[in-house]
Protein backbone atom coordinates (compact mmCIF):
# COMPACT_ATOMS: atom_id res chain seq x y z
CA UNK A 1 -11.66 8.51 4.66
CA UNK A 2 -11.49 6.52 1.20
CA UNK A 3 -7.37 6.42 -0.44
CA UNK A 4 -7.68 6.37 -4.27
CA UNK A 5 -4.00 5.64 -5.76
CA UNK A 6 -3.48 6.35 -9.47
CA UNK A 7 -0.77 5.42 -11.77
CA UNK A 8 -0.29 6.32 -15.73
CA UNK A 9 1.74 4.37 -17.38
CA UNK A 10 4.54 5.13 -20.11
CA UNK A 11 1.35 3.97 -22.95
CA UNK A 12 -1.08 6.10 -21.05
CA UNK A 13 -3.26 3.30 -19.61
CA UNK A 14 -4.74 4.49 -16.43
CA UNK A 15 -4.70 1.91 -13.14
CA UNK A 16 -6.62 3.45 -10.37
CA UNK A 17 -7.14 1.67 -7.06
CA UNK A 18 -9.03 2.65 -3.90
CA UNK A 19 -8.99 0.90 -0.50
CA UNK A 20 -12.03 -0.70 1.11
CA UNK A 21 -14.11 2.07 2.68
CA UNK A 22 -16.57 2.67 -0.21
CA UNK A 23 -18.92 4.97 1.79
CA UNK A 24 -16.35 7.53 3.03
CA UNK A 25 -17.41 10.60 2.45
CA UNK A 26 -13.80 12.02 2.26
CA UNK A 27 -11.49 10.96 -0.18
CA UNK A 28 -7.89 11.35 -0.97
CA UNK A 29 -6.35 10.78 -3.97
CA UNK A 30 -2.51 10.21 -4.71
CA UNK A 31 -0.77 9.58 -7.77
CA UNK A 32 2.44 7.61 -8.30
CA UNK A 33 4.31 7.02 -11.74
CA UNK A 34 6.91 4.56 -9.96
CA UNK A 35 4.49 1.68 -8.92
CA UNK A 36 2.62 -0.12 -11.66
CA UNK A 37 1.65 -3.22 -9.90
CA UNK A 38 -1.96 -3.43 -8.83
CA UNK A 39 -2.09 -5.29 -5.92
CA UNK A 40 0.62 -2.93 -4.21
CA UNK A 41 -1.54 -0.06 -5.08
CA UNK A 42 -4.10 -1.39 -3.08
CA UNK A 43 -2.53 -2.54 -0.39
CA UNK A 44 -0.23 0.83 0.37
CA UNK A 45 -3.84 2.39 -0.21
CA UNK A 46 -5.73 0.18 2.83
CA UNK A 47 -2.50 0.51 4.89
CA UNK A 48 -2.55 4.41 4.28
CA UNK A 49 -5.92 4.47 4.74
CA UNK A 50 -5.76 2.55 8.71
CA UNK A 51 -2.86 4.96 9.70
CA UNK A 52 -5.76 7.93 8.67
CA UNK A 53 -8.75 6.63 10.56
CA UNK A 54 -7.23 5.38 13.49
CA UNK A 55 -7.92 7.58 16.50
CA UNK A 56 -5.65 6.20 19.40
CA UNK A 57 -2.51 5.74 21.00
CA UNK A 58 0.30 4.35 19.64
CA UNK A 59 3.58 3.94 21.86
CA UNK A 60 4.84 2.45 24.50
CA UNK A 61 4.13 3.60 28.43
CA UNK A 62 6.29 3.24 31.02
CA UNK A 63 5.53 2.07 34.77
CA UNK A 64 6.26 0.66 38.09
CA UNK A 65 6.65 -3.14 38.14
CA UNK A 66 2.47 -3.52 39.72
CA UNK A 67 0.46 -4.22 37.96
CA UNK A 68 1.69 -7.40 36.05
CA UNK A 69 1.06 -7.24 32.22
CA UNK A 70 1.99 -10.21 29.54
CA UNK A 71 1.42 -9.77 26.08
CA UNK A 72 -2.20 -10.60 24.93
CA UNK A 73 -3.89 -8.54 27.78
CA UNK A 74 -5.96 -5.55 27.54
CA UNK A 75 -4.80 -2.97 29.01
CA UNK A 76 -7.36 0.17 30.31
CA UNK A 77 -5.79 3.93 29.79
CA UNK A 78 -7.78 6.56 31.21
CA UNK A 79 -5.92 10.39 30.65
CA UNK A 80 -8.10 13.30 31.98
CA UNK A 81 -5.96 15.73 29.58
CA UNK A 82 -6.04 14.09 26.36
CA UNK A 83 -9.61 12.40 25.65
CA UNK A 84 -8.34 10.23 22.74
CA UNK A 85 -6.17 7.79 24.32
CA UNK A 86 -8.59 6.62 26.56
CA UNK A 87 -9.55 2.80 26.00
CA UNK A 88 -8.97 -0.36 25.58
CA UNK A 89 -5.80 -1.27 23.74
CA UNK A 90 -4.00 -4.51 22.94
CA UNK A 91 -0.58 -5.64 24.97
CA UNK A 92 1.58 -6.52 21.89
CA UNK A 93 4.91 -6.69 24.03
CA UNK A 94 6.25 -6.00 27.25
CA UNK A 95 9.98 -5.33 28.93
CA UNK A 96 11.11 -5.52 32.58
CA UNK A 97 14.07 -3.49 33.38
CA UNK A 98 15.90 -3.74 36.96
CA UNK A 99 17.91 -1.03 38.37
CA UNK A 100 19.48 0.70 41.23
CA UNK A 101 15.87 2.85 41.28
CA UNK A 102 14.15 -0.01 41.32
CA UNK A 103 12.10 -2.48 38.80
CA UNK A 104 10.23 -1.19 35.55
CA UNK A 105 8.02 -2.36 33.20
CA UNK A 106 7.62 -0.79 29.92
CA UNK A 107 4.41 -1.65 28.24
CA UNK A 108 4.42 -1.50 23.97
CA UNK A 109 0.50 -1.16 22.96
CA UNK A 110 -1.05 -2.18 20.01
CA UNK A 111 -4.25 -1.17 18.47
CA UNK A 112 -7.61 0.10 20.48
CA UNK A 113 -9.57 -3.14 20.87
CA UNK A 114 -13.11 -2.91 18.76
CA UNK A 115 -11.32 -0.13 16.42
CA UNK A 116 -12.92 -0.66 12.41
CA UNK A 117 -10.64 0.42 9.94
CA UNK A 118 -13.58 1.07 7.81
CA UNK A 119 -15.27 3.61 9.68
């Protein structure tokens, strides 16, 4: 999916601004009258543009202390109820918490590793 941005201005120019997937078939368009600065355009539009192609999990999961996770691993989900969370994903930060019911280890995970933001 392609974001196009527009913007008219109070003299009627025209600044349009798409993000970088030029072969998307899809396309969404969105106009703003508040933001005439071009380089904000396009960034909000390949931001906006991520956050619509991206096809994983995004959280945090919670577990026993085993197995032992930094930040920087990979770490492997595999759900047999929902398909698209399975992969690869990125440890961006983790948190050890130590209680009365024992030790956990909550695991915040970043992006699916090998996802293209242009496809």
């Amino acid at each position: 999916m392609q974001i196009v941005f527009g913007n008219t201005e109070v003299t009627d120019a025209r600044i349009v601004t798409k993000s970088k997937n030029e072969s998307a078939i899809r396309k969404e368009k969105i106009n703003f009258n508040n933001i005439s600065d071009k380089a904000s355009l396009v960034k909000m539009a390949n931001e906006l543009q991520y956050k619509k192609n991206y096809k994983g999990y995004e959280g945090a999961i919670t577990g026993f202390l085993q197995p032992y996770c930094q930040p920087g691993f990979a770490a492997t989900i595999i759900d047999p109820f929902y398909d698209k969370r399975n992969g690869k994903y990125m440890v961006e930060s983790t948190s050890v918490t130590f209680g009365m019911s024992g030790a956990r280890r909550e695991i915040e995970l970043g992006p699916v590793i090998g996802f293209n933001p242009d496809k």
